[in-house]
Protein backbone atom coordinates (compact mmCIF):
# COMPACT_ATOMS: atom_id res chain seq x y z
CA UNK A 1 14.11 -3.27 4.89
CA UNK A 2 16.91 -1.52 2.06
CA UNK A 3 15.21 1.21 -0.28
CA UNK A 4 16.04 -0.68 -3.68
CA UNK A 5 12.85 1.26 -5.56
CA UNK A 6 15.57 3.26 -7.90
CA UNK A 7 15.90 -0.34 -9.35
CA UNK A 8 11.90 -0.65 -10.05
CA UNK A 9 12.06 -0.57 -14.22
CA UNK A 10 15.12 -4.01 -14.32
CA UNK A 11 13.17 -5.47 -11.02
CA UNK A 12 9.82 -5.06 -13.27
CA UNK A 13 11.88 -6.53 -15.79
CA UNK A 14 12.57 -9.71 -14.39
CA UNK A 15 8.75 -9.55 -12.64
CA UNK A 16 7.18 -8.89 -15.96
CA UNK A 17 8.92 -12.41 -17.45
CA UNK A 18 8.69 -14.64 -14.61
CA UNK A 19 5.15 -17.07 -15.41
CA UNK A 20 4.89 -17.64 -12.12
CA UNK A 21 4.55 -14.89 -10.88
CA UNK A 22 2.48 -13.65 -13.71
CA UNK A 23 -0.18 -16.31 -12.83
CA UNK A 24 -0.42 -15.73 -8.96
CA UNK A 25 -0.58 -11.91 -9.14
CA UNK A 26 -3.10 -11.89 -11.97
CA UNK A 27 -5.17 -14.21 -9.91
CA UNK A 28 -5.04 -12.71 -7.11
CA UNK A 29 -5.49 -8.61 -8.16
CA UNK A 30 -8.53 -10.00 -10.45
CA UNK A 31 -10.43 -11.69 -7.46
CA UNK A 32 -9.44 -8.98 -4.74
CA UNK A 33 -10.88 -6.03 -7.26
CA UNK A 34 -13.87 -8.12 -8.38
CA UNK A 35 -14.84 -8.90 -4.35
CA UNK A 36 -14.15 -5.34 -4.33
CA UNK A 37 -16.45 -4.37 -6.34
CA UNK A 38 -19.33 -6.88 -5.02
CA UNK A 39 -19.01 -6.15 -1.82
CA UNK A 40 -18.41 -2.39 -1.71
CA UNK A 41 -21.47 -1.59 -4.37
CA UNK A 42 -23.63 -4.55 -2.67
CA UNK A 43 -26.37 -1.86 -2.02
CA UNK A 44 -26.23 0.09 -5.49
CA UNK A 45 -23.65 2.02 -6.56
CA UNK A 46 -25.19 5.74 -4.47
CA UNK A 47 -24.84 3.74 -1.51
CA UNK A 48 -21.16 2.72 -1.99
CA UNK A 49 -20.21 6.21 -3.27
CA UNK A 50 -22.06 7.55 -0.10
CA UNK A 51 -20.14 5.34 1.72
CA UNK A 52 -16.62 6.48 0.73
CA UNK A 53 -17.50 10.29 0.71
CA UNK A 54 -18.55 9.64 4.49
CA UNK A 55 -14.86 7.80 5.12
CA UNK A 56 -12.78 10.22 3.15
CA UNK A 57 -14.85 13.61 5.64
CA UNK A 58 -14.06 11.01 8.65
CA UNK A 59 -10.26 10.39 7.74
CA UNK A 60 -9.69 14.58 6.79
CA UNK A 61 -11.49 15.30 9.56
CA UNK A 62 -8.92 13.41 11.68
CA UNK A 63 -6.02 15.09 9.77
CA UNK A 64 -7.32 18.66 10.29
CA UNK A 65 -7.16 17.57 14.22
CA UNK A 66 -4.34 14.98 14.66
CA UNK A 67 -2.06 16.91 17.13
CA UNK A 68 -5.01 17.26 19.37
CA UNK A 69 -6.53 13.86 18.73
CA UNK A 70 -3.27 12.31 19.84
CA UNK A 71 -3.10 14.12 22.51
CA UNK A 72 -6.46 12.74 23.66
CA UNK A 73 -5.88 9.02 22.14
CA UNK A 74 -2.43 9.67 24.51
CA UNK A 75 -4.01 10.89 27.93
CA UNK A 76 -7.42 7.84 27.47
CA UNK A 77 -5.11 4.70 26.29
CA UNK A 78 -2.57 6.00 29.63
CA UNK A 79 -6.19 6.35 31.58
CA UNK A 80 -6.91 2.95 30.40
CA UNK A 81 -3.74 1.82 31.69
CA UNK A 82 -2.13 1.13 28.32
CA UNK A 83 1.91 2.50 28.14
CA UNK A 84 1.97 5.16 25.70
CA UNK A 85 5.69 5.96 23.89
CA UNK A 86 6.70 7.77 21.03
CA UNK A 87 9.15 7.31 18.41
CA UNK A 88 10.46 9.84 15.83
CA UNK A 89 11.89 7.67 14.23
CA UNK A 90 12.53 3.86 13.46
CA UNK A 91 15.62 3.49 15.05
CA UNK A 92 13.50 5.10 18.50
CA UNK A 93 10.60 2.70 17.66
CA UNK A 94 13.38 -0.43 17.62
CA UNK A 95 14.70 1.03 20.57
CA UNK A 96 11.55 1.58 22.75
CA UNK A 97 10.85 -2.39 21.70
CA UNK A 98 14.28 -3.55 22.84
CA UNK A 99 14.32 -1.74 26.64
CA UNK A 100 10.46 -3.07 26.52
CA UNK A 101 11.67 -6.72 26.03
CA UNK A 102 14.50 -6.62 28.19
CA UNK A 103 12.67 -4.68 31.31
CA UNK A 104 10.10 -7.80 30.83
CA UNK A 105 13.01 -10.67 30.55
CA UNK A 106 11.42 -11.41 26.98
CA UNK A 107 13.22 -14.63 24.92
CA UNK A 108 10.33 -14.89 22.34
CA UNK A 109 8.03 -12.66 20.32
CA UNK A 110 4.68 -13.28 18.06
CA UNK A 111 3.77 -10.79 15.72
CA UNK A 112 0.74 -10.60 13.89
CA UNK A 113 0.61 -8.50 10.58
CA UNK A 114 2.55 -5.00 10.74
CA UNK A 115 3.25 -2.63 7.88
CA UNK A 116 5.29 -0.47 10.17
CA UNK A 117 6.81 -3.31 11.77
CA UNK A 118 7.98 -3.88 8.64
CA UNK A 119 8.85 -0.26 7.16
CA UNK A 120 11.14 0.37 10.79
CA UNK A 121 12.93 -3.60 9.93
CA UNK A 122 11.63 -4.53 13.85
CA UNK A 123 12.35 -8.44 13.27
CA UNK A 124 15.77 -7.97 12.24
CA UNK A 125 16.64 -5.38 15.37
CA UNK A 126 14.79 -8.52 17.98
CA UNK A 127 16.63 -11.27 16.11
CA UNK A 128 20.36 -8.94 16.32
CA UNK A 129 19.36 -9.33 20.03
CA UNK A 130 19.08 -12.78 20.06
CA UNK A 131 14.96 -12.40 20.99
CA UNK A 132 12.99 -15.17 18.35
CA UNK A 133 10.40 -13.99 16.60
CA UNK A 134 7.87 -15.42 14.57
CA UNK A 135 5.01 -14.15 12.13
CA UNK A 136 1.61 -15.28 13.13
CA UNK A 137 -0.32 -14.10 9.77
CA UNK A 138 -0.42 -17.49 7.38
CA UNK A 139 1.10 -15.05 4.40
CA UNK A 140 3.45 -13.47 6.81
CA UNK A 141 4.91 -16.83 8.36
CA UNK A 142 5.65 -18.43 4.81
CA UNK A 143 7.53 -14.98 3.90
CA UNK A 144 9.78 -15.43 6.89
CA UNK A 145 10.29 -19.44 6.21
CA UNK A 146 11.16 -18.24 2.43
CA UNK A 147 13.93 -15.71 3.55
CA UNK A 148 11.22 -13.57 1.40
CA UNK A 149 9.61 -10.32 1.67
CA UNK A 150 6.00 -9.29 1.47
CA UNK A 151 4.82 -7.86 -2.08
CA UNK A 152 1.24 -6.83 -0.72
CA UNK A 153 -0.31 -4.28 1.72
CA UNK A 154 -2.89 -6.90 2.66
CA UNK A 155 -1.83 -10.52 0.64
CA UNK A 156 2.06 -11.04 1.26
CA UNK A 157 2.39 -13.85 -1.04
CA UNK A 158 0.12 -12.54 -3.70
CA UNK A 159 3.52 -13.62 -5.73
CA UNK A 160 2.87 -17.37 -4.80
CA UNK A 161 1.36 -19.67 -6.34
CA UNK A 162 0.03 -22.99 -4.49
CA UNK A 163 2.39 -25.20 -5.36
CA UNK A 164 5.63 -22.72 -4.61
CA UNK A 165 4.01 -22.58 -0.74
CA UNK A 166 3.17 -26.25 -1.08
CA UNK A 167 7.36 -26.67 -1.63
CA UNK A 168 8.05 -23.97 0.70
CA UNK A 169 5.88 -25.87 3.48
CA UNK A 170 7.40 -29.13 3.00
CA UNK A 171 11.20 -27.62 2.75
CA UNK A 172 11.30 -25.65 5.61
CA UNK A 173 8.62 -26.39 7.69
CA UNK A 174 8.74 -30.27 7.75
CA UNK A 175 5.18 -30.35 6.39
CA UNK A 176 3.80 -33.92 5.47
CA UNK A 177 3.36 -33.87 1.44
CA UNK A 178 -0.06 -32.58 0.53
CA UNK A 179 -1.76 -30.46 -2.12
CA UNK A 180 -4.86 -29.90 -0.19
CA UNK A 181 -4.69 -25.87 1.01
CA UNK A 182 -7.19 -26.40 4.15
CA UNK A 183 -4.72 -29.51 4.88
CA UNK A 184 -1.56 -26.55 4.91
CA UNK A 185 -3.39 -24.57 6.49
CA UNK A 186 -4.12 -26.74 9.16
CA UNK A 187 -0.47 -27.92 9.49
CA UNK A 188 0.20 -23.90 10.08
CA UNK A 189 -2.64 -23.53 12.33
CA UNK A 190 -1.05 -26.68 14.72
CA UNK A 191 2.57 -25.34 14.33
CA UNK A 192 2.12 -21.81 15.32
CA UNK A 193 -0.48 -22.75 18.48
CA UNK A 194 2.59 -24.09 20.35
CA UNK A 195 4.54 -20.80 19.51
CA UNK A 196 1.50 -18.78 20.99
CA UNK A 197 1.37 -20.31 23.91
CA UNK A 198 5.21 -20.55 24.67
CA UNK A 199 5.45 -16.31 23.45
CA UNK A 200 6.79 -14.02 26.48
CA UNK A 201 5.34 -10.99 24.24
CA UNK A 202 2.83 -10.62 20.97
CA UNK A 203 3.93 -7.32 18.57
CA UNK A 204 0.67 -5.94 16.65
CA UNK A 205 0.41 -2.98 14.80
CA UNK A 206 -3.13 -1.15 14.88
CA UNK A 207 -5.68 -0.27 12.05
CA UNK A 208 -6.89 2.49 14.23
CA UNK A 209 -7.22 4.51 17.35
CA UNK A 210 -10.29 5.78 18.65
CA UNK A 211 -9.26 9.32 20.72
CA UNK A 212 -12.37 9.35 22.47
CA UNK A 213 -11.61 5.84 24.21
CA UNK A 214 -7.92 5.24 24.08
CA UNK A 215 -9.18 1.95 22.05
CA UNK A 216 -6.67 0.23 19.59
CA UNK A 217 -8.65 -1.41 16.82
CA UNK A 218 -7.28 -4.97 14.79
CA UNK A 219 -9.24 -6.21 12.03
CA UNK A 220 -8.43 -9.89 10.68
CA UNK A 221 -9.12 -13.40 9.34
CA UNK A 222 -7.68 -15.84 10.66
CA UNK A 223 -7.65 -14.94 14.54
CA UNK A 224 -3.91 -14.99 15.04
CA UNK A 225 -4.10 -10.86 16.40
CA UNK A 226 -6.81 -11.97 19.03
CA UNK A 227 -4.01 -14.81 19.74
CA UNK A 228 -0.91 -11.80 19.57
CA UNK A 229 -2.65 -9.61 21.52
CA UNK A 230 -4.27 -11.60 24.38
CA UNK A 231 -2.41 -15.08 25.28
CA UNK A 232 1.35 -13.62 26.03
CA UNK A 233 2.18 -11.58 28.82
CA UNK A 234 3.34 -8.31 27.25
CA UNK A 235 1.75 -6.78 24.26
CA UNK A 236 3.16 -4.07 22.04
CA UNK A 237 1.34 -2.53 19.19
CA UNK A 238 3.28 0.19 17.19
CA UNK A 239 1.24 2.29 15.14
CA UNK A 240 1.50 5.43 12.96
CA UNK A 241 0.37 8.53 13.73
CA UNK A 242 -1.82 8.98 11.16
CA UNK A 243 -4.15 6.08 12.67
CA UNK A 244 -6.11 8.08 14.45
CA UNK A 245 -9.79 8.43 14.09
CA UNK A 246 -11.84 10.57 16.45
CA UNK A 247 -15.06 8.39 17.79
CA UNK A 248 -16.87 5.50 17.91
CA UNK A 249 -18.74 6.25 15.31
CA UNK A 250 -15.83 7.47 12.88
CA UNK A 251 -14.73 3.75 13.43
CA UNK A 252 -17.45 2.25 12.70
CA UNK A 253 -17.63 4.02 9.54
CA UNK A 254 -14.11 2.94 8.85
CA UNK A 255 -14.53 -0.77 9.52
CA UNK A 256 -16.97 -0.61 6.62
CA UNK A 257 -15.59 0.22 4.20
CA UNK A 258 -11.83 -1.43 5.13
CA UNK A 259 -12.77 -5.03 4.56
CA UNK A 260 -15.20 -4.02 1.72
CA UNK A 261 -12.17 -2.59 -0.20
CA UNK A 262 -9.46 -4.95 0.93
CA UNK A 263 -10.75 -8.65 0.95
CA UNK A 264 -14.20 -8.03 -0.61
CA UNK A 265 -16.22 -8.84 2.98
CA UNK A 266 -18.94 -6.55 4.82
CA UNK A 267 -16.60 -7.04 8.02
CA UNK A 268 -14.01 -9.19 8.92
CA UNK A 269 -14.09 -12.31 10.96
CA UNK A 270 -12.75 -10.52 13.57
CA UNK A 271 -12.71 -6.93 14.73
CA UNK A 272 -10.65 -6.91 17.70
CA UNK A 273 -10.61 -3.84 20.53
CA UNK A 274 -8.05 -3.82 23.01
CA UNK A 275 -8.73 -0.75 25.60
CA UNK A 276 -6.06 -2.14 28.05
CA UNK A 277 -4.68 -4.32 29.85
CA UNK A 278 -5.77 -7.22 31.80
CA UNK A 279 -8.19 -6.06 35.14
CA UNK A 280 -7.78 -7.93 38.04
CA UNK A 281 -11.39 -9.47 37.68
CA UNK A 282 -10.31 -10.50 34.01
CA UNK A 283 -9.02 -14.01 33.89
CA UNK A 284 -6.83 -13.60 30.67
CA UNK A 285 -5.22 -10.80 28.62
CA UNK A 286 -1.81 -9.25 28.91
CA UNK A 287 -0.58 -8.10 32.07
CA UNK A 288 1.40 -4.98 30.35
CA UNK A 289 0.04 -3.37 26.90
CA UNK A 290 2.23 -0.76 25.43
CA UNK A 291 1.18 1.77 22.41
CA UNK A 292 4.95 3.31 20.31
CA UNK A 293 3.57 6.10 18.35
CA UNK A 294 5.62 6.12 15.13
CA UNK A 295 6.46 8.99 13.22
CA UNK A 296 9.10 7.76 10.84
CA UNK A 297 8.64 10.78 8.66
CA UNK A 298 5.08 11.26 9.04
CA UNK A 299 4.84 14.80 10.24
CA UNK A 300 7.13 15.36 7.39
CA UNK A 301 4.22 14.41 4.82
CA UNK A 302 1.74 16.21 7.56
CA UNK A 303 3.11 19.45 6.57
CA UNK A 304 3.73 18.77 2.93
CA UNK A 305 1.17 19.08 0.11
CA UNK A 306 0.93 15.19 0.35
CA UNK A 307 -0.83 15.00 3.55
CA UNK A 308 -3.36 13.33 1.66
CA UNK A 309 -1.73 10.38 1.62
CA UNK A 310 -1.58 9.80 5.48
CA UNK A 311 -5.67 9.32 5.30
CA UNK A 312 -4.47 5.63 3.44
CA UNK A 313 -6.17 2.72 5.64
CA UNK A 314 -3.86 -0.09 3.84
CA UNK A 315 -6.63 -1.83 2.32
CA UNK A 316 -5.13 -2.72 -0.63
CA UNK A 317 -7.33 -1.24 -3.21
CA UNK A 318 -5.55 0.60 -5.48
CA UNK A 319 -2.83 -2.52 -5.77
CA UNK A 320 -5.36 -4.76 -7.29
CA UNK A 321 -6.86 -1.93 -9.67
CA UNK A 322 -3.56 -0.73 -11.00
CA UNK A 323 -2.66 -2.14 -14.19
CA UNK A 324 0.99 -1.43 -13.24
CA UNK A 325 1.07 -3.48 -10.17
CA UNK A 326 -0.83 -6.37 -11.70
CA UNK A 327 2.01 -6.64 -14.01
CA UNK A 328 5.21 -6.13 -12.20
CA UNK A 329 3.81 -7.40 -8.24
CA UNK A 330 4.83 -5.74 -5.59
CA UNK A 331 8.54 -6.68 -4.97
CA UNK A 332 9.78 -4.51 -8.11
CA UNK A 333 8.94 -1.21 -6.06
CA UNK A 334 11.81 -2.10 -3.93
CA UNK A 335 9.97 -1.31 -0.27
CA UNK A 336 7.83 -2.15 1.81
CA UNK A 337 4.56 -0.28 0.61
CA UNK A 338 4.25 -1.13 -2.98
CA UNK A 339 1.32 -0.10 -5.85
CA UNK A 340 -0.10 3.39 -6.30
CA UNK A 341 0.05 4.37 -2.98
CA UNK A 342 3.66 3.10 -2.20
CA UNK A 343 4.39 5.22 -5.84
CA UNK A 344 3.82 7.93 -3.29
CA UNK A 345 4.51 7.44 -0.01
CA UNK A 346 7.74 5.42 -0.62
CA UNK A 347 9.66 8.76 -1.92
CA UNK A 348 7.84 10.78 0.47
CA UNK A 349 9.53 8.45 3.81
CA UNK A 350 12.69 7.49 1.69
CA UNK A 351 13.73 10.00 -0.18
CA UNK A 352 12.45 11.23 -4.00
CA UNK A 353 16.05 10.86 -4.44
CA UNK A 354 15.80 6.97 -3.75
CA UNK A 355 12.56 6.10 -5.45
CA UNK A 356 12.92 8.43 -8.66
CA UNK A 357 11.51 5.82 -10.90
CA UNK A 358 7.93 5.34 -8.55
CA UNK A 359 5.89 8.48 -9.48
CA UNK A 360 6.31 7.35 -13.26
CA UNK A 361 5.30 4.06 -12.46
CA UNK A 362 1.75 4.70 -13.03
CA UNK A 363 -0.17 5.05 -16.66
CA UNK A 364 -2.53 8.06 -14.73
CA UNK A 365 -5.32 5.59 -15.52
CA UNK A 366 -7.15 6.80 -12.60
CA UNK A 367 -8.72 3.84 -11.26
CA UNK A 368 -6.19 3.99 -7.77
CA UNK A 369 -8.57 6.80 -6.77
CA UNK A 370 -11.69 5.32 -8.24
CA UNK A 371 -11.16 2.58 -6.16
CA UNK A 372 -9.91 4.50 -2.78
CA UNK A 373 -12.39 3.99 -0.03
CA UNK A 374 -11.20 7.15 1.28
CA UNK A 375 -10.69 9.33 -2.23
CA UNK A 376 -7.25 9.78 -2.15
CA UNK A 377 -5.94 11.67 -5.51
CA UNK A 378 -2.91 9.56 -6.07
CA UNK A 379 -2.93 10.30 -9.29
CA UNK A 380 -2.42 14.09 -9.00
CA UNK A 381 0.11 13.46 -6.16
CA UNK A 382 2.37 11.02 -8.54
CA UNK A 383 2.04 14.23 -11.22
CA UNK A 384 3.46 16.37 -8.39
CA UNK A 385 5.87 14.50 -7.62
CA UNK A 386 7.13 14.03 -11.19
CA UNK A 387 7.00 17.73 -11.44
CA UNK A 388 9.15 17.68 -8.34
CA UNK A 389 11.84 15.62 -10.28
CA UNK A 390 11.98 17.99 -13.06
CA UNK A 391 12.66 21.16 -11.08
CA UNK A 392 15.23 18.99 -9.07
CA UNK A 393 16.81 18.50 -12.37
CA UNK A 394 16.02 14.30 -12.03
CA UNK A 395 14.44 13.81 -15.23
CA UNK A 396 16.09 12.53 -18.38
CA UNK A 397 17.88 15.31 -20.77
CA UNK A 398 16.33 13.35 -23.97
CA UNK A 399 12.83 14.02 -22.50
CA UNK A 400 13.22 17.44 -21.26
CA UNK A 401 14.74 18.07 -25.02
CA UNK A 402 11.42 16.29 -26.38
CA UNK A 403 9.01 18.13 -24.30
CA UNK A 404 10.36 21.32 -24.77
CA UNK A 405 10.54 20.99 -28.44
CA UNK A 406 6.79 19.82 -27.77
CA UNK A 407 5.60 22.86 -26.23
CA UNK A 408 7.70 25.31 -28.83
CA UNK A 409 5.56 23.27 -31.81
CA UNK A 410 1.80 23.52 -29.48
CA UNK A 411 2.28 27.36 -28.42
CA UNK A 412 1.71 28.99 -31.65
CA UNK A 413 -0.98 27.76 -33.92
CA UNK A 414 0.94 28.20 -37.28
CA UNK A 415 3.50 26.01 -36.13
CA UNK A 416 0.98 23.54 -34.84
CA UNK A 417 -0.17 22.72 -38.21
CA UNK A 418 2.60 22.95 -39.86
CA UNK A 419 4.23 20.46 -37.43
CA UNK A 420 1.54 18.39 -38.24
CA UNK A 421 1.52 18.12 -41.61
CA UNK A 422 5.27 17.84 -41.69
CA UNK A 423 4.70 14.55 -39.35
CA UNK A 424 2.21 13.26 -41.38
CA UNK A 425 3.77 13.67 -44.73
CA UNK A 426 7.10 11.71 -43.25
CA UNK A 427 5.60 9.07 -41.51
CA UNK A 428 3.29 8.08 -44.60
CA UNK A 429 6.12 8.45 -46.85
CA UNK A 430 8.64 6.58 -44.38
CA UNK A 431 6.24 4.40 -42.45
CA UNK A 432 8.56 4.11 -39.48
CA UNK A 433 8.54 0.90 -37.19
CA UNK A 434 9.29 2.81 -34.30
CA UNK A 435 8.89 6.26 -33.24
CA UNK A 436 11.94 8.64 -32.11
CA UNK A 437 13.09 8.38 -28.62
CA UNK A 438 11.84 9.22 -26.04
CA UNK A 439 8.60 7.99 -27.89
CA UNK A 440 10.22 4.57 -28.56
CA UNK A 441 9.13 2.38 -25.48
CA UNK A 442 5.41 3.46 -26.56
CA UNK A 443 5.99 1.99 -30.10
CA UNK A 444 8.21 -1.19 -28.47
CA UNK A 445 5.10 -3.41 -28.31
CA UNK A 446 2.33 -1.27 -30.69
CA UNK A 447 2.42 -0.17 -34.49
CA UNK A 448 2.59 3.41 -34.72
CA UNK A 449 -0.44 4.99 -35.46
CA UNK A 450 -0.91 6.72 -38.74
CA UNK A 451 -1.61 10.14 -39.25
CA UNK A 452 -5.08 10.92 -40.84
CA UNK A 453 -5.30 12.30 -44.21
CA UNK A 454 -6.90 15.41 -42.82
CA UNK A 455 -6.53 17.21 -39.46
CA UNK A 456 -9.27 17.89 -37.04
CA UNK A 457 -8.98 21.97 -37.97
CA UNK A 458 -9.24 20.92 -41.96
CA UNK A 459 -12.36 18.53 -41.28
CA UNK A 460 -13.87 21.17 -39.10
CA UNK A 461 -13.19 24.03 -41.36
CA UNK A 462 -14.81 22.43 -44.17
CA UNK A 463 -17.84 21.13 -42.61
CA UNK A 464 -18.42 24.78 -41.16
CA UNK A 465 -18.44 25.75 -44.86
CA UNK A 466 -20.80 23.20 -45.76
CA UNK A 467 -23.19 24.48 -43.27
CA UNK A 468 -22.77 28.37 -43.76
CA UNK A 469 -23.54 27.13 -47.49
CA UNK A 470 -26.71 25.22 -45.83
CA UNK A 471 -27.68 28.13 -44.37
């Protein structure tokens, strides 16, 4: 997928005044962070912040040790008899999935639901090979009929309403006419069965991997990974790095607090562990499984002061809290991982250079870490990287102008007042519409505030001479 995210503020633009999509990603934010909440504080609020303290120490924990817990997840996955490759990058990862399908004679690919899939572009590298492939995941496989792209970690058509996937349906998909959404669902359900059984390989990506087993763990809905990963004959799953958790009991930590954070359920509907594949005494499963390894600029952040951010389990979260997101969706970040945490990982796997606009896309409301079931600090991380763009020199000369004169008029306290009573005087007398640039967009949609008629050191000064008088 193309890094557009230097065009998020006109792509917000055009987000921002489109009803449509107003409607759909207000609905859906609001019910994903009020299941959220339900589900994730079910047992009183200690228990849920007990919870996430124990998944943050899990997901650290695995950071401190990653080179040595993929060195175990390698040798017990290879033990189980699962094909383990690595790829530095995605053009490795597209590779090692190419000389996979053509070693196996493979014509036609299911996929269930992949962030990386979709961060290293793998469906356009199959389809450039003339190898069909088709999304599984209900939001996934109306993206693909719409030519679209997904604008959610965890809902892809968040940006839809009913009736724009009721069209969608009936366009491309030959879908009777219906407005009933277990009725398209159904018609879904029917037309991808065929495709499952006819697949000569399913793609998955992984939520985790448990080092101590060599186990890759799915979570998911609607069944179509269980489908991906056990009907065809080859099964790939390409997973980052950073996926690794250290035991059984780290995982079932994890699988908590995932679903309680992204869909608003004490567990999914499934929870899927693949540890191989298919024995002889098994009668179904894959004959070959494969695990690719992706880097794709992950050891980058590893070593950075953002390896924070590779503890993210893609639930989703901080999306639905972020008043940002819930105005713009997800397609104005220009990427494939959008919200708070795409503000940061996006430049960190792209380039700050290509993604200048992300870290400011954020009011520093706070609620992204609030909300994190692992207690990531986005919010500090967007600051650094905004500090980042100043000492590159990225940042606009009108604001660097503004803040400097700020800091001149704050570091002495003569000036201080006197800078404030200046203000006050001329905005009283004047009673400006607008402030000055770069204080304008503030003022685009507010009335400027006025100044009081005394300052906080005046109010405080004379009340400490009312009381020495008291006294």
């Amino acid at each position: 997928m193309k890094v557009q995210s230097a065009q998020f503020i006109p792509a917000a633009q055009i987000a921002i005044h489109d009803p449509d999509l107003q409607t759909a990603v207000a609905f859906g934010t609001n019910t994903g962070f009020t299941k959220r909440q339900a589900a994730m504080f079910a047992d009183g609020e200690a228990h849920g912040q007990a919870m996430r303290q124990q998944a943050a120490a899990i997901k650290r924990h695995a950071l401190n040790n990653l080179p040595d817990l993929l060195a175990q997840a390698e040798a017990n996955m290879q033990a189980n008899g699962i094909q383990v490759l690595w790829a530095l990058d995605a053009a490795e990862a597209n590779r090692h999935m190419l000389e996979i399908a053509q070693r196996h004679n493979v014509r036609s690919v299911v996929k269930s639901k992949s962030m990386v899939t979709e961060e290293i572009g793998l469906n356009h590298a199959l389809e450039t090979a003339a190898i069909e492939v088709l999304e599984t995941d209900l939001g996934e496989y109306i993206v693909q009929l719409g030519g679209d792209t997904p604008s959610h970690i965890v809902v892809p058509i968040i940006h839809k309403t009913k009736e724009s996937i009721r069209d969608l349906l009936i366009e491309k998909a030959n879908m009777p006419p219906t407005d009933g959404t277990e009725a398209m669902a159904l018609f879904a359900r029917e037309t991808l069965r065929q495709r499952f059984l006819m697949a000569d390989m399913g793609v998955s990506g992984g939520n985790f991997i448990i080092a101590e087993t060599g186990s890759l763990c799915l979570v998911s809905n609607e069944g179509n990974a269980r489908l991906v990963t056990s009907l065809p004959r080859v099964h790939v799953a390409l997973v980052g790095i950073e996926k690794l958790v250290a035991t059984v009991e780290d995982y079932a930590t994890l699988t908590q607090v995932l679903p309680r954070s992204a869909t608003g359920q004490a567990l999914t509907v499934y929870t899927h562990i693949v540890n191989g594949p298919r024995q002889p005494d098994e009668p179904d499963g894959p004959e070959q499984v494969y695990v690719i390894l992706v880097d794709n600029g992950r050891s980058d952040i590893y070593t950075s002061d953002y390896c924070e951010a590779l503890a993210c389990i893609r639930c989703g979260a901080c999306l639905n809290g972020c008043p940002v997101y819930q105005v713009t969706g997800g397609h104005a970040y220009g990427w494939v991982y959008p919200g708070p945490i795409g503000a940061v990982i996006t430049p960190l796997l792209t380039g700050l250079e290509n993604a200048s606009p992300l870290p400011h896309a954020s009011t520093l409301c706070g609620m992204c870490k609030q909300v994190c079931p692992v207690d990531i600090d986005i919010p500090h991380m967007l600051l650094n990287l905004r500090h980042e763009l100043v000492a590159r020199g990225q940042s606009s000369p009108v604001w660097d102008i503004g803040m400097k004169a700020w800091a001149l008029g704050n570091k002495s306290p003569g000036r201080f007042v006197w800078g404030g009573k200046v203000a006050a005087k001329v905005t009283n007398l004047l009673k400006p519409k607008s402030l000055p640039v770069p204080l304008a967009g503030w003022t685009k949609h507010r009335t400027p505030p006025k100044f009081a008629p005394k300052s906080f050191h005046q109010l405080w000064r004379e009340r400490q001479g009312d009381n020495d008088e008291q006294s």
